[in-house]
C-alpha atoms as a PDB file:
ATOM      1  CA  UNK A   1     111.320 110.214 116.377  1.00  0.00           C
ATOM      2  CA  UNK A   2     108.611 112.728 115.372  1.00  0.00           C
ATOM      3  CA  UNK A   3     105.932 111.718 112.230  1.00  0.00           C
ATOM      4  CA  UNK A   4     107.894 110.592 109.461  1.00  0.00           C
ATOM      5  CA  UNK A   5     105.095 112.075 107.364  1.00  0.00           C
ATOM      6  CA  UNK A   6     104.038 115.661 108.277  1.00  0.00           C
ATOM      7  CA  UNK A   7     102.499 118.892 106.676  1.00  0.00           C
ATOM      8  CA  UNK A   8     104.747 121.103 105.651  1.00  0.00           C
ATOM      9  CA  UNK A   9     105.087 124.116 107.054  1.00  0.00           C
ATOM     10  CA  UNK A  10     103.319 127.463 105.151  1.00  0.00           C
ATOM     11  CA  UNK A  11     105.654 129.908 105.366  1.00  0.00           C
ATOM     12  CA  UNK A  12     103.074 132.848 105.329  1.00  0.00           C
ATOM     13  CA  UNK A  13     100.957 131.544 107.815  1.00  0.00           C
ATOM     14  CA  UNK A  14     101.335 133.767 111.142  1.00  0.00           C
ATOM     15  CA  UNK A  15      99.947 134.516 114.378  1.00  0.00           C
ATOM     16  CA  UNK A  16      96.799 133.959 116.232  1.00  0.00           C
ATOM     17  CA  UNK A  17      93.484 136.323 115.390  1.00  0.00           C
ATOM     18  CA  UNK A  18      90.519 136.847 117.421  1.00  0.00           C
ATOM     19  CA  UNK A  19      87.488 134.877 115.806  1.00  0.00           C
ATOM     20  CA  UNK A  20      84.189 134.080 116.799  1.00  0.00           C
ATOM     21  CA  UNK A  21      82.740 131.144 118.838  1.00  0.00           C
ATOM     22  CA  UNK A  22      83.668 128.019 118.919  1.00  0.00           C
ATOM     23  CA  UNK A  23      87.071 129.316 116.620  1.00  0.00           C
ATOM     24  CA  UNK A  24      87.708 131.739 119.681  1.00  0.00           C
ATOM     25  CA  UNK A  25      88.313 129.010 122.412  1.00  0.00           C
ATOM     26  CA  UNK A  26      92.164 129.981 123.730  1.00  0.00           C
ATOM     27  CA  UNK A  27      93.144 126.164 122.941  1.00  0.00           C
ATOM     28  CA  UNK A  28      92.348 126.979 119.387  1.00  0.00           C
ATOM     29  CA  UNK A  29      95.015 128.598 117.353  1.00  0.00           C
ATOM     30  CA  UNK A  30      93.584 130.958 113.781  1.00  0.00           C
ATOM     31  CA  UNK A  31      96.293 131.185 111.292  1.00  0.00           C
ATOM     32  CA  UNK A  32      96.422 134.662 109.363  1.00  0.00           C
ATOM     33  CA  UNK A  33      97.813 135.649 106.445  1.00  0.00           C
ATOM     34  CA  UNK A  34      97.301 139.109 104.973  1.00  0.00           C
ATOM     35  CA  UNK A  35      94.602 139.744 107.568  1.00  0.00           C
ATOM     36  CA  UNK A  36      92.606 136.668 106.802  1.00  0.00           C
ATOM     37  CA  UNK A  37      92.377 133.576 108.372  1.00  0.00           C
ATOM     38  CA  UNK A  38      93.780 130.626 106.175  1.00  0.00           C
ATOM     39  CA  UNK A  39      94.349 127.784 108.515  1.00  0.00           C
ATOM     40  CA  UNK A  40      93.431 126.450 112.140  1.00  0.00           C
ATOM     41  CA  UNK A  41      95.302 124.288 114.399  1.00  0.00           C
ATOM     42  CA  UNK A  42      93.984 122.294 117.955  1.00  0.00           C
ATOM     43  CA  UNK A  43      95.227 119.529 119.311  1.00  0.00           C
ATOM     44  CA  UNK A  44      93.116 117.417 121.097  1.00  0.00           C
ATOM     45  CA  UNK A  45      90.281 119.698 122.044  1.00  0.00           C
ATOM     46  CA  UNK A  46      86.882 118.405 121.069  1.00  0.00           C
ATOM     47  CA  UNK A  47      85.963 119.845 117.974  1.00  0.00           C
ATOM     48  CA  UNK A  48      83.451 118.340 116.124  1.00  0.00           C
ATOM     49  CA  UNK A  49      81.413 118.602 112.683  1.00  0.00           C
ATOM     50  CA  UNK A  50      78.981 121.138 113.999  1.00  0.00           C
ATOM     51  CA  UNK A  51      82.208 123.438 114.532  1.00  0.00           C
ATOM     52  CA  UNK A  52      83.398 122.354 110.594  1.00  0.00           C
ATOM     53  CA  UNK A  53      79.917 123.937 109.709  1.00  0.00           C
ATOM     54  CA  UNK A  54      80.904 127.701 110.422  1.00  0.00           C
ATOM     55  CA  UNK A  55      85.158 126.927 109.216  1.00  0.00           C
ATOM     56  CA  UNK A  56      84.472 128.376 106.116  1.00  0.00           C
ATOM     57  CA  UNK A  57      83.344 131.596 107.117  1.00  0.00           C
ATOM     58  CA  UNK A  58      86.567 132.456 108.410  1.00  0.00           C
ATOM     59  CA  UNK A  59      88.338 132.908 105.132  1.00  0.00           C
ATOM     60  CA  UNK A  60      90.136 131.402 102.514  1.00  0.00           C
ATOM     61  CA  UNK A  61      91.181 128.222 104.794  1.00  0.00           C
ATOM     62  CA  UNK A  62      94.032 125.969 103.272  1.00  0.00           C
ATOM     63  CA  UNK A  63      95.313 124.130 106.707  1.00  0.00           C
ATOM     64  CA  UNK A  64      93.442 122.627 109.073  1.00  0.00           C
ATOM     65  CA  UNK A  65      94.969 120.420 111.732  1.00  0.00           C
ATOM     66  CA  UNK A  66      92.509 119.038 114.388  1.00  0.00           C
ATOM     67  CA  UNK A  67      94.296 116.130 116.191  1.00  0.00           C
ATOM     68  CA  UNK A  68      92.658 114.536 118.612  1.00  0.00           C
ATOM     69  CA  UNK A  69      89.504 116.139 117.562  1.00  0.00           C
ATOM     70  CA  UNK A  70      85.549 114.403 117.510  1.00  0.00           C
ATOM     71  CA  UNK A  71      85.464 115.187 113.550  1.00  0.00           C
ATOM     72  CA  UNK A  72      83.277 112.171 111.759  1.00  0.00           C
ATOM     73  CA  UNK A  73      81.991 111.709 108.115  1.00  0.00           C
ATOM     74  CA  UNK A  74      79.792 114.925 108.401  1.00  0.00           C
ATOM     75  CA  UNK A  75      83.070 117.158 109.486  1.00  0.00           C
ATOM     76  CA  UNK A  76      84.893 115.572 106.606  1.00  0.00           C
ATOM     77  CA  UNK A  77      81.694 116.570 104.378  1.00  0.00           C
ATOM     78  CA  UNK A  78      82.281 120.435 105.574  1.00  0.00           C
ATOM     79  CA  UNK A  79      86.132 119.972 105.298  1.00  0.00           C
ATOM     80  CA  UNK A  80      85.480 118.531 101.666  1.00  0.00           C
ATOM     81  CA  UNK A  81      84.113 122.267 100.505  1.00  0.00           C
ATOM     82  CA  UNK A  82      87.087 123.333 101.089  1.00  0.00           C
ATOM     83  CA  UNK A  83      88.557 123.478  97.752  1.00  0.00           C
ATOM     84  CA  UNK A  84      91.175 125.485  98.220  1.00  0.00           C
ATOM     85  CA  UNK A  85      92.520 123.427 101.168  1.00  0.00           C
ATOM     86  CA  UNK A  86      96.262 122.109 100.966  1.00  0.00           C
ATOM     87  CA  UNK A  87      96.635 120.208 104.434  1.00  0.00           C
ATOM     88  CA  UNK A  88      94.880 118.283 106.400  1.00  0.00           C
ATOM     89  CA  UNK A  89      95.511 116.631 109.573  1.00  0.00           C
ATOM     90  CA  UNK A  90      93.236 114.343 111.771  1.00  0.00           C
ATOM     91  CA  UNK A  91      93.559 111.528 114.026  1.00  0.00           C
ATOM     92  CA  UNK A  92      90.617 109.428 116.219  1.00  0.00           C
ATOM     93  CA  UNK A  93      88.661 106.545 115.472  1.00  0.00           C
ATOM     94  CA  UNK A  94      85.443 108.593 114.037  1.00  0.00           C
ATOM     95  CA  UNK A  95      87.364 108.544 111.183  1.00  0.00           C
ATOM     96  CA  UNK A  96      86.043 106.012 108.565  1.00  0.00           C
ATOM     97  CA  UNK A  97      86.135 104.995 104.859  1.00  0.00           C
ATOM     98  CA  UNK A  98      82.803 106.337 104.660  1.00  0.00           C
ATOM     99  CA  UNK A  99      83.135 109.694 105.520  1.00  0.00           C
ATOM    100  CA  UNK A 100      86.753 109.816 103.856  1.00  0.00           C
ATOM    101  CA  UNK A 101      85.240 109.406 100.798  1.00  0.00           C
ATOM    102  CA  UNK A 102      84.236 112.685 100.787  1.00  0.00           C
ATOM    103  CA  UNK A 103      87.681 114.732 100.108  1.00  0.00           C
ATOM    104  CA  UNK A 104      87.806 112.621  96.638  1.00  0.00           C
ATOM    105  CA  UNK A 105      89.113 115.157  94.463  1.00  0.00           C
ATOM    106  CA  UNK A 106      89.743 118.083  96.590  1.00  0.00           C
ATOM    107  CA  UNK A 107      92.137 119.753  93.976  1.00  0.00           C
ATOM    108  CA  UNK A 108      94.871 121.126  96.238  1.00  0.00           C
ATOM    109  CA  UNK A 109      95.355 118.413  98.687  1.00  0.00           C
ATOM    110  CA  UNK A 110      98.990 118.132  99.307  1.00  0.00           C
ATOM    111  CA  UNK A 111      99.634 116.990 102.755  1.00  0.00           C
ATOM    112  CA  UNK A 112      96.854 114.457 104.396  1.00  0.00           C
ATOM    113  CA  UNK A 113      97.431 112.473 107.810  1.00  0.00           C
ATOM    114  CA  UNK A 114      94.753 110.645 109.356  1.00  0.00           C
ATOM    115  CA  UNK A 115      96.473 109.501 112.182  1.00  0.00           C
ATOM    116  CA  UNK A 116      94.901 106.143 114.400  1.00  0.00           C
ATOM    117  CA  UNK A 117      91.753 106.318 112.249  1.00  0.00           C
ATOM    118  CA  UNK A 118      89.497 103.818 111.580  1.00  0.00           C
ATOM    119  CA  UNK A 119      90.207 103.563 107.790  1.00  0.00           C
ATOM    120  CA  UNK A 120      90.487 100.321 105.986  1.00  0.00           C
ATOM    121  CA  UNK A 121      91.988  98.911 102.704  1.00  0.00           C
ATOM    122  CA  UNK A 122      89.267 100.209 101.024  1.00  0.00           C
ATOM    123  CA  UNK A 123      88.945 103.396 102.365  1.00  0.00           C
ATOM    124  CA  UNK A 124      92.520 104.187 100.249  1.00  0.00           C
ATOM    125  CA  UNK A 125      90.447 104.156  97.047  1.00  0.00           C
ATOM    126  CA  UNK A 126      89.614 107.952  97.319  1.00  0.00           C
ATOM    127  CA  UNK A 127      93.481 108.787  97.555  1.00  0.00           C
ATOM    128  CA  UNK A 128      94.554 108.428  93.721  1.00  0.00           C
ATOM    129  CA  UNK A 129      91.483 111.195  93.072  1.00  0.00           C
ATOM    130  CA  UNK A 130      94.008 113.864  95.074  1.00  0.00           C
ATOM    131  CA  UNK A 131      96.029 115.107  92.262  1.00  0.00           C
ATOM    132  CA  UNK A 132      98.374 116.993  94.508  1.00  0.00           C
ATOM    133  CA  UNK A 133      99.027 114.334  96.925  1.00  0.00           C
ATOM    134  CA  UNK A 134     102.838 114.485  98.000  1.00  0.00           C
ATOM    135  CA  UNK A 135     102.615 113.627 101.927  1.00  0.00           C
ATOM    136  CA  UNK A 136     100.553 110.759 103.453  1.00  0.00           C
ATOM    137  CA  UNK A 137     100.461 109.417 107.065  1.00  0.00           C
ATOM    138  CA  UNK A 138      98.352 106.685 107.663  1.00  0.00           C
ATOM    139  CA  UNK A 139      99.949 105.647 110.824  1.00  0.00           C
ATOM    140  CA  UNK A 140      98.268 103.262 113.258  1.00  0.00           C
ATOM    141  CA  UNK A 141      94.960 102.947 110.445  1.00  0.00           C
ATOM    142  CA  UNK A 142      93.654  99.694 109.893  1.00  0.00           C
ATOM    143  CA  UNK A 143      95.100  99.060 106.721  1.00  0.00           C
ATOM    144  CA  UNK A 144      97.257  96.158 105.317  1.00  0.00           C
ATOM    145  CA  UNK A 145      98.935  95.078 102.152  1.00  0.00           C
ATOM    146  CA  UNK A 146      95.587  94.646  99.677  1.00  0.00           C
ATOM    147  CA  UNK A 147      95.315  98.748  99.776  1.00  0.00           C
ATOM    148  CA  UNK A 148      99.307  98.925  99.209  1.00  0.00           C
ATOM    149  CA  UNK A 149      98.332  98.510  95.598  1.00  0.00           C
ATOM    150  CA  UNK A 150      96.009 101.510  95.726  1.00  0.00           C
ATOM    151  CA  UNK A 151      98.985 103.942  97.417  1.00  0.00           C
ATOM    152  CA  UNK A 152     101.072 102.822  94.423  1.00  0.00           C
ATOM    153  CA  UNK A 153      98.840 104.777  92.183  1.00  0.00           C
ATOM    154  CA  UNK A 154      99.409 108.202  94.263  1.00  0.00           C
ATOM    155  CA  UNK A 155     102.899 108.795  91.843  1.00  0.00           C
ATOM    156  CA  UNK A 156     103.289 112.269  93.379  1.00  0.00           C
ATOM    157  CA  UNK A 157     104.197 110.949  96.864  1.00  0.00           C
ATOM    158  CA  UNK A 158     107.274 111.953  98.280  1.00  0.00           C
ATOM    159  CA  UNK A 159     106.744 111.408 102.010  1.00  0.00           C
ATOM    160  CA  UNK A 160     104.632 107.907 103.104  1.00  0.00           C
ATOM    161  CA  UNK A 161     104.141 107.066 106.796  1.00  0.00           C
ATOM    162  CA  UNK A 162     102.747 103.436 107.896  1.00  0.00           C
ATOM    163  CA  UNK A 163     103.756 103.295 111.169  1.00  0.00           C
ATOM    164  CA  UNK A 164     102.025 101.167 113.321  1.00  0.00           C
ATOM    165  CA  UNK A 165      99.307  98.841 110.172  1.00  0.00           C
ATOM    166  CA  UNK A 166      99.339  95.888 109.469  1.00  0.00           C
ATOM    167  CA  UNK A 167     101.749  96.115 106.414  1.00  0.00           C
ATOM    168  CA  UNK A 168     103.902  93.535 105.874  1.00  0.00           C
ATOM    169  CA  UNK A 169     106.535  92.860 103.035  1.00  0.00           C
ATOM    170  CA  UNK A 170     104.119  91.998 100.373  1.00  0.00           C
ATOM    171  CA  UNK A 171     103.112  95.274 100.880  1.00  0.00           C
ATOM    172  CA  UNK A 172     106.400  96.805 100.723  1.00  0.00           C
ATOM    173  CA  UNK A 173     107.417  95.156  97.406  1.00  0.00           C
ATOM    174  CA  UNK A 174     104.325  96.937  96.025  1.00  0.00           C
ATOM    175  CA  UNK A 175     105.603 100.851  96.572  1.00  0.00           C
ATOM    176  CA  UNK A 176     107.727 100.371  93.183  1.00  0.00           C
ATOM    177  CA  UNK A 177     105.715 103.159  91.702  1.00  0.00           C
ATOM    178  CA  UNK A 178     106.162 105.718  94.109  1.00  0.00           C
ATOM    179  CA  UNK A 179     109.672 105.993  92.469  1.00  0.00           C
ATOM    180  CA  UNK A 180     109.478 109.844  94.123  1.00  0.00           C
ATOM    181  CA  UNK A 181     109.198 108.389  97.305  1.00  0.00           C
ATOM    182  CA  UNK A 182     111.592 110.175  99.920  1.00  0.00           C
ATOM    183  CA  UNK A 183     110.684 109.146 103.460  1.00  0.00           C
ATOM    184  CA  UNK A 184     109.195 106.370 104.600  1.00  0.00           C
ATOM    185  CA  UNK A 185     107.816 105.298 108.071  1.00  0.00           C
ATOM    186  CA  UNK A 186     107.405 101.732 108.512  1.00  0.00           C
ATOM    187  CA  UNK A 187     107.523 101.577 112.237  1.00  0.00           C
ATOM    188  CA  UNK A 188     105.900  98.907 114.190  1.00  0.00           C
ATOM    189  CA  UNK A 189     105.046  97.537 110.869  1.00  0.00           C
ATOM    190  CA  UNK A 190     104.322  93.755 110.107  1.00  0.00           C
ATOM    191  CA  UNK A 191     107.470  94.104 107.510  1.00  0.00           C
ATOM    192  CA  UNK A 192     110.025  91.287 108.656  1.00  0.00           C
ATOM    193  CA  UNK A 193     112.928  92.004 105.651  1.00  0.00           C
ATOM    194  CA  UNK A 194     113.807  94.218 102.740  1.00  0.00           C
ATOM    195  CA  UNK A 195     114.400  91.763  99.724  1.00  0.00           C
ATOM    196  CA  UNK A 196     111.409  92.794  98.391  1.00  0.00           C
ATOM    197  CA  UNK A 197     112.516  96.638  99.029  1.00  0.00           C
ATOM    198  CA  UNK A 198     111.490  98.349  95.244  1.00  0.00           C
ATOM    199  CA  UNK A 199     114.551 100.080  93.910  1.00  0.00           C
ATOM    200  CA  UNK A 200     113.213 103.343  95.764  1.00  0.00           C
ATOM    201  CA  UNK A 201     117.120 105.470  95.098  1.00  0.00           C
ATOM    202  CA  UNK A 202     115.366 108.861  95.988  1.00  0.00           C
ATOM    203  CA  UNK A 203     114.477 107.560  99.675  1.00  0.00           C
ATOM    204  CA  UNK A 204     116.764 110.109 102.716  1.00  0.00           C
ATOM    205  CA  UNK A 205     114.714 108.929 105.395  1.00  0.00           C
ATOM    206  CA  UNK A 206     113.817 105.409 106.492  1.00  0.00           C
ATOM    207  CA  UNK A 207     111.810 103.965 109.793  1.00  0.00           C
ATOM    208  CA  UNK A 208     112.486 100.531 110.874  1.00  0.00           C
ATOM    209  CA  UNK A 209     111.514 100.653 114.593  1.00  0.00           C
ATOM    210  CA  UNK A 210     110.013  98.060 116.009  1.00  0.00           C
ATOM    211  CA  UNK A 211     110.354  95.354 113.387  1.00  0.00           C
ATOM    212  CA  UNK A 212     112.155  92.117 113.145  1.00  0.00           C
ATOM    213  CA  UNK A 213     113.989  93.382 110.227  1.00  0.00           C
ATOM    214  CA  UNK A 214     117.907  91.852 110.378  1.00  0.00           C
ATOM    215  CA  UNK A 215     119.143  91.904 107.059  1.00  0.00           C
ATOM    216  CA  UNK A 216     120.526  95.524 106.130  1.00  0.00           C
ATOM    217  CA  UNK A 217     122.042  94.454 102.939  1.00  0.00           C
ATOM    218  CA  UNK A 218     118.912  95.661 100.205  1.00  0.00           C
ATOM    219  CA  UNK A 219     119.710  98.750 101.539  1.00  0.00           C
ATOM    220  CA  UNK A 220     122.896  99.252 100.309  1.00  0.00           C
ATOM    221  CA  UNK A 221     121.381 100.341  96.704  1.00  0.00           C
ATOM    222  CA  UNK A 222     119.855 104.022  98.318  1.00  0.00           C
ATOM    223  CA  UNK A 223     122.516 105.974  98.109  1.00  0.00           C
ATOM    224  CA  UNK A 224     121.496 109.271  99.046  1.00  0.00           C
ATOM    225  CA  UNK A 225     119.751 107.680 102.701  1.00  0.00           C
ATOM    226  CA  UNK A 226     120.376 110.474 105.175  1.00  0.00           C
ATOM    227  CA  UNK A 227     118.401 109.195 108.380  1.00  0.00           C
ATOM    228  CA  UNK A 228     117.722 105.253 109.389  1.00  0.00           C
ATOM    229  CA  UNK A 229     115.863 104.733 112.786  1.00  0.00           C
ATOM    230  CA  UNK A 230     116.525 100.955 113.676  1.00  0.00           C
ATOM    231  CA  UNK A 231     115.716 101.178 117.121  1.00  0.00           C
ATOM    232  CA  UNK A 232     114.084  97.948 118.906  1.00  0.00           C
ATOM    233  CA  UNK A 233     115.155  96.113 115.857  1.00  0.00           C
ATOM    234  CA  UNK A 234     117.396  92.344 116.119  1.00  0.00           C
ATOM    235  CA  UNK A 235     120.366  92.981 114.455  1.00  0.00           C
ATOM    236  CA  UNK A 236     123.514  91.643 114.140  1.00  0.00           C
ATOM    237  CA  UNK A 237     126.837  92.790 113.245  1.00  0.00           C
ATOM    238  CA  UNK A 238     126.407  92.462 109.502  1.00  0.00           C
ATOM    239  CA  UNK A 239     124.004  94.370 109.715  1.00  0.00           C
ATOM    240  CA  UNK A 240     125.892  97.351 111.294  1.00  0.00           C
ATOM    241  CA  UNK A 241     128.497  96.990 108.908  1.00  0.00           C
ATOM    242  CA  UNK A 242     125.989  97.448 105.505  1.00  0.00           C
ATOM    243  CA  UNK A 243     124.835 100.694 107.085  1.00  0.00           C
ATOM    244  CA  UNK A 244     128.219 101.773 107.979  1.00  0.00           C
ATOM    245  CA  UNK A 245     128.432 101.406 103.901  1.00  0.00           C
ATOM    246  CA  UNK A 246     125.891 103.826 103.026  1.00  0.00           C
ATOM    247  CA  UNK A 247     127.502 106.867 101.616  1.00  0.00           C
ATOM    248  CA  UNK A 248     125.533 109.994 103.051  1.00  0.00           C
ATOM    249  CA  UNK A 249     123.907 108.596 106.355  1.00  0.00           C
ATOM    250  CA  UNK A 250     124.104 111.222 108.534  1.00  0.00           C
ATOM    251  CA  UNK A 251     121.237 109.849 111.677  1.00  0.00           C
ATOM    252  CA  UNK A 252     121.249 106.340 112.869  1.00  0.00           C
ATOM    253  CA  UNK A 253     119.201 105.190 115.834  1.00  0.00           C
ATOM    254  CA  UNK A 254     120.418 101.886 117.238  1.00  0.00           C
ATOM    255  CA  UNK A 255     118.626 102.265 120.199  1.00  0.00           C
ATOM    256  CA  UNK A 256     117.273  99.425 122.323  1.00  0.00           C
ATOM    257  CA  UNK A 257     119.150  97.005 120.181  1.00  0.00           C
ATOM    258  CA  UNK A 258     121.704  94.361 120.548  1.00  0.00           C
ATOM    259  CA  UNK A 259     124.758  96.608 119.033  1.00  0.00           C
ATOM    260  CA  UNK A 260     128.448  96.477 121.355  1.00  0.00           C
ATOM    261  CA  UNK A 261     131.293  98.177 121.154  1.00  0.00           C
ATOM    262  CA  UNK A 262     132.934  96.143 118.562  1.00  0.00           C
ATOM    263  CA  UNK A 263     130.285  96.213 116.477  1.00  0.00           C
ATOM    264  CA  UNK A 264     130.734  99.922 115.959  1.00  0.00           C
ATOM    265  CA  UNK A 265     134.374  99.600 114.282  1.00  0.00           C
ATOM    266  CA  UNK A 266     132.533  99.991 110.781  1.00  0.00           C
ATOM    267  CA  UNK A 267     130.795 103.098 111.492  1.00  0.00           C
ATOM    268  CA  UNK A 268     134.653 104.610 112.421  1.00  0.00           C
ATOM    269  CA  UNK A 269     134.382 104.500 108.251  1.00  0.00           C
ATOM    270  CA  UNK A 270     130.810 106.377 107.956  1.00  0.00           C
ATOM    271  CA  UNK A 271     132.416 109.798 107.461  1.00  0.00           C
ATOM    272  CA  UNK A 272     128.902 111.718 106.626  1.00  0.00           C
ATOM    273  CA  UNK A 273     127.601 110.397 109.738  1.00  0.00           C
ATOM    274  CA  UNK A 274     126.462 113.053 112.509  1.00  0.00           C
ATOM    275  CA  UNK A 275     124.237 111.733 115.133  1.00  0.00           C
ATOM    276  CA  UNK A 276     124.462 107.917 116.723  1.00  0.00           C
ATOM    277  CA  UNK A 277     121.613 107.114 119.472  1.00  0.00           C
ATOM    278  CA  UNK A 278     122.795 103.998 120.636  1.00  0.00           C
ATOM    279  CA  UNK A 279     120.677 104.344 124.159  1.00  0.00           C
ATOM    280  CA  UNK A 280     119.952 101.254 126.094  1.00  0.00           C
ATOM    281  CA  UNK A 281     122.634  99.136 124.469  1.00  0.00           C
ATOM    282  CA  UNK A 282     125.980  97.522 125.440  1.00  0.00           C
ATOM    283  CA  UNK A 283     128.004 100.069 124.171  1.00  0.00           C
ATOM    284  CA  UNK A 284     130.206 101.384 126.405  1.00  0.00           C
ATOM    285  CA  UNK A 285     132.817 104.642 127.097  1.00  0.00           C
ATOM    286  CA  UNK A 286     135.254 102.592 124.949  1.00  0.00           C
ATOM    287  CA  UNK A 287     133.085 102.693 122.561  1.00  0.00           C
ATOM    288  CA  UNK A 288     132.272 105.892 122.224  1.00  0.00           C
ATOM    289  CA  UNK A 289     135.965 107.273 122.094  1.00  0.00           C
ATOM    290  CA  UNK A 290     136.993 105.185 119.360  1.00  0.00           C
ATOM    291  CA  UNK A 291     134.254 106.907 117.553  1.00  0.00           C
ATOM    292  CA  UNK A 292     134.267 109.830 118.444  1.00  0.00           C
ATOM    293  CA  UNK A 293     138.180 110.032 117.885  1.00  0.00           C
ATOM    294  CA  UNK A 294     137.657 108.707 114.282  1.00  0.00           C
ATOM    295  CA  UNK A 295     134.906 110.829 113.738  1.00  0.00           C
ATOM    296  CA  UNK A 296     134.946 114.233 115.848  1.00  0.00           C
ATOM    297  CA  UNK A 297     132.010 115.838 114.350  1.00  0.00           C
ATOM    298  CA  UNK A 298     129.804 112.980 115.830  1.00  0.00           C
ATOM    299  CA  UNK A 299     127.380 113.400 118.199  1.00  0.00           C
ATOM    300  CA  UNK A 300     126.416 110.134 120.360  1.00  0.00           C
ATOM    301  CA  UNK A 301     123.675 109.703 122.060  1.00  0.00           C
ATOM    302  CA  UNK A 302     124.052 107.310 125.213  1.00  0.00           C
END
């Protein structure tokens, strides 16, 4: 599954522009929009602050996405005059609460991932100063549940990734503020069960990979859940049968998981459903054509 939690794409944003060094390196791509450059995008070339020094005299930039990259607390400090920036993406372990600190308040900050960083609970405090906030991925960061409370504070989230931290279901129960909360990545998490789920009716995509989580039944209150990954997770039958009850699911991974051919009667039922990955499991060709008789619009994954 790709990031839960992802910029969003700006539609004006076109193709590559000559620039000078080190933003004319082929691996580095210049985003242009009305003849000036307004974003830049490398993935895992070694950029580093003293590069961030010069970013600015490209233009207008409101994207930057350097994963992979060598950028520390003074590339953040050159990123951070950046006031008209809207995303920002970054992954690598020079990444610290430290130099984080300095995007507090960056007015236009909508979509922020600092992927396998080395931030901390209390690196999270800056993120309530973003006023525009709406996507977060903090995915493999060192955080746990005593910064949960922080996120909570971010009310204009729509789009939260915590895929591979250290939060566990204390942490979970503590999202009831981000009642705009759409997708959420909890992958690899420490979360074990959902009866401390908030009441979170505006979530369409969920991530459960990789956790013990058995018990399906708290989410039978999200309604309008579109996608559910629950690949490499234990469950059982029941659990099959509460997500067959969800009314719009339309993607389920079961993938890796202990699901069989009988197990799969419910989903016969699941009539918004349109892609089943059921890959390394002990369902069989029989099946798959009860399904796919039932439903014929399904696609199944095998």
């Amino acid at each position: 599954m790709p990031p839960l939690v992802r910029a969003a794409p700006l539609l004006f944003l076109a193709a590559a522009v000559a620039a000078e060094p080190p933003w004319s390196d082929p691996a580095v791509t210049l985003l242009k929009a009305d003849g000036k450059v307004v974003g830049v995008r490398a993935s895992y070339r070694p950029v580093t602050d003293a590069d961030l020094a010069t970013l600015a005299d490209l233009g207008p930039v409101v994207r930057v996405e350097l994963r992979g990259s060598k950028v520390g607390s003074v590339g953040l400090a050159y990123l951070a005059k950046l006031r008209d920036l809207e995303a920002l993406v970054l992954s690598g372990p020079d990444l610290t609460d430290a130099g984080v600190k300095a995007l507090a308040g960056l007015p236009k900050l909508r979509h922020l991932a600092l992927e396998a960083s080395a931030l901390t609970d209390a690196g999270l405090a800056i993120l309530p100063s973003l006023p525009e906030l709406t996507t977060l991925d903090l995915r493999d960061a060192k955080v746990s549940d005593a910064g949960i409370a922080t996120l909570a504070r971010c009310a204009k989230l729509t789009r939260l990734g915590l895929a591979g931290t250290a939060v566990g279901d204390k942490g979970l129960a503590a999202l009831g503020g981000l009642t705009k909360l759409e997708a959420l990545d909890l992958a690899g998490t420490k979360v074990t069960g959902l009866k401390g789920l908030p009441p979170l009716v505006e979530l369409r995509e969920v991530n459960l990979a990789g956790t013990p989580v058995a018990d399906l039944k708290p989410l039978a209150g999200l309604a309008k859940l579109r996608s559910l990954d629950l690949a490499r997770t234990p469950l059982d039958e029941d659990a099959v049968a509460a997500v067959a009850a969800l009314p719009e699911l339309e993607h389920l991974d079961l993938s890796s998981t202990p699901v069989r051919d009988a197990w799969l009667e419910p989903l016969a039922k699941a009539k918004a459903l349109r892609r089943l990955e059921v890959l390394f499991t002990r369902v069989g060709p029989d099946g798959v054509a009860a399904l796919r008789k039932a439903n014929p619009a399904l696609t199944i994954v095998r």
